[in-house]
C-alpha atoms as a PDB file:
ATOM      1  CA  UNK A   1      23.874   1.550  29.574  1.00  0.00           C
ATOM      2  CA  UNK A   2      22.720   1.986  26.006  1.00  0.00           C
ATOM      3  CA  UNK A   3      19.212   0.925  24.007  1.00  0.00           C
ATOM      4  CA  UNK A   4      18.597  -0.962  22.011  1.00  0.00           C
ATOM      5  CA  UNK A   5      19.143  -0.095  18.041  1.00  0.00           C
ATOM      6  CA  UNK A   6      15.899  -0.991  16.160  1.00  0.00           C
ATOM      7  CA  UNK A   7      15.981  -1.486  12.727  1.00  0.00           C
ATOM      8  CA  UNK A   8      13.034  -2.062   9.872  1.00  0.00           C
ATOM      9  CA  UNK A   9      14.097  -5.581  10.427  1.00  0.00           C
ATOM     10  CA  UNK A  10      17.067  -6.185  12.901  1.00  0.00           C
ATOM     11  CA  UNK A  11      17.364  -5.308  16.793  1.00  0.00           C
ATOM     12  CA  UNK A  12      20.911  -4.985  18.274  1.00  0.00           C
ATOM     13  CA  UNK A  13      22.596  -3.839  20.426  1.00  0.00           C
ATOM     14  CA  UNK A  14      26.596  -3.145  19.725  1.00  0.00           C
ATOM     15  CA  UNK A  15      29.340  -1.811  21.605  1.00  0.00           C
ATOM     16  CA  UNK A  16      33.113  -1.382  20.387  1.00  0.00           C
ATOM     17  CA  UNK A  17      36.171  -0.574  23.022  1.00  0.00           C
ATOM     18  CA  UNK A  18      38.586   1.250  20.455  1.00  0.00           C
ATOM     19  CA  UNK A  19      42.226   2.200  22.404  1.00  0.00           C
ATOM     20  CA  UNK A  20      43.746   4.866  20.805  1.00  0.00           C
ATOM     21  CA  UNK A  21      47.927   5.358  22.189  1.00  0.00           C
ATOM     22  CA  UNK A  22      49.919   8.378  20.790  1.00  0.00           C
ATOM     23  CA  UNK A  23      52.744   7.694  18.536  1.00  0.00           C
ATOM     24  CA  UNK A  24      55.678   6.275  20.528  1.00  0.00           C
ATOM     25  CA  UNK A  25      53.607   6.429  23.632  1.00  0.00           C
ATOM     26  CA  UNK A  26      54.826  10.402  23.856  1.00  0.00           C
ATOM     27  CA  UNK A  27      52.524  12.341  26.170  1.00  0.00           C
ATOM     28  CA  UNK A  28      50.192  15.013  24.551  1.00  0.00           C
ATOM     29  CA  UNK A  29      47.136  14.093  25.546  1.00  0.00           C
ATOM     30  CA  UNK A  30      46.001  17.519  28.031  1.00  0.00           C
ATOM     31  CA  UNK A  31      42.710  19.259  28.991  1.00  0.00           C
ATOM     32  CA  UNK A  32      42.911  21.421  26.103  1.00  0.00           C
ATOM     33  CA  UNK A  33      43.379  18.092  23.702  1.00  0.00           C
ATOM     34  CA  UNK A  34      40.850  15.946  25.735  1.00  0.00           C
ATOM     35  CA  UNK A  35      37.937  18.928  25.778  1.00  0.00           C
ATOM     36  CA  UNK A  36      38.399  19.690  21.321  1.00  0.00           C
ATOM     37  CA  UNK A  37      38.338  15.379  20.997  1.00  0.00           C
ATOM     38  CA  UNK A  38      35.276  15.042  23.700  1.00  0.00           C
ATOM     39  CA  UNK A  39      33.424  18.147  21.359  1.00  0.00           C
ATOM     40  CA  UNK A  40      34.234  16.394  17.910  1.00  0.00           C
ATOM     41  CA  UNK A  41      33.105  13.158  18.996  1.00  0.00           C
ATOM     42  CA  UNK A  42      29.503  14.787  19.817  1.00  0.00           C
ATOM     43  CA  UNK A  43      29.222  16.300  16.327  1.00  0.00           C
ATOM     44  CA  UNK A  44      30.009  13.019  14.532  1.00  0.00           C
ATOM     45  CA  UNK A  45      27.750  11.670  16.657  1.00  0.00           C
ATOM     46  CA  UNK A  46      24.669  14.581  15.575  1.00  0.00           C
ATOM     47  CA  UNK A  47      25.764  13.541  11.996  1.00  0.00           C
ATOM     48  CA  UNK A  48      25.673   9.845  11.748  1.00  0.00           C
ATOM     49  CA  UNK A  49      23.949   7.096  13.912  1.00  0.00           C
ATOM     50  CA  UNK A  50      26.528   6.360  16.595  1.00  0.00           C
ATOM     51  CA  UNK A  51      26.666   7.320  20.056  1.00  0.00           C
ATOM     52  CA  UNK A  52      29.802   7.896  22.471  1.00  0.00           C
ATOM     53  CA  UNK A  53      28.879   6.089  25.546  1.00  0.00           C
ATOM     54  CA  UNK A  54      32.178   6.982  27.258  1.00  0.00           C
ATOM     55  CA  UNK A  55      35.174   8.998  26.248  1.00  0.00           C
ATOM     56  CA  UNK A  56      38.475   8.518  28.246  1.00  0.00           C
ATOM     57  CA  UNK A  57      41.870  10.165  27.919  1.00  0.00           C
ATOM     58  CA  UNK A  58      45.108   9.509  29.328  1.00  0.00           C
ATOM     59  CA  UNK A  59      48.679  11.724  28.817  1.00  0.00           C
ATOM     60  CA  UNK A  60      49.164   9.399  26.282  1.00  0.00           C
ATOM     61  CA  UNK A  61      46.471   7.382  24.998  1.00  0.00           C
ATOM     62  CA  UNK A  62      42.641   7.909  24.473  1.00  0.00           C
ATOM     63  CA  UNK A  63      39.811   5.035  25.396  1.00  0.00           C
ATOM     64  CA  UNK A  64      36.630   5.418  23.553  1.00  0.00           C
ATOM     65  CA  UNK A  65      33.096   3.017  24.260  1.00  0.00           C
ATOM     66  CA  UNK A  66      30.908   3.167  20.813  1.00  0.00           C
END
């Protein structure tokens, strides 16, 4: 799944299961929405040490594995 993280004096290894829903539940999650959140989540991830192991979406909610 993912590696390791190896640190000057720490290994770990930490995943986080964020569920995002839409206000009100109210569908407006599409492809459109899903493709510009799946591209923004890979340039945070160039930028700071995190990785996206999975990105979801629903019509009205978003799952993201960190």
């Amino acid at each position: 799944m993912s590696e390791y993280i190896r640190k000057f004096h720490n290994v770990s290894k930490l995943m986080y299961h964020f569920v995002l829903p839409a206000k009100h539940r109210r569908v407006v999650i599409d492809e459109n929405v899903d493709r510009v959140l799946k591209e923004i989540c890979l340039e945070i991830s160039k930028r700071y040490p995190i990785s996206f192991l999975e990105i979801e979406t629903d019509k009205d909610h978003v799952h993201f594995l960190i």
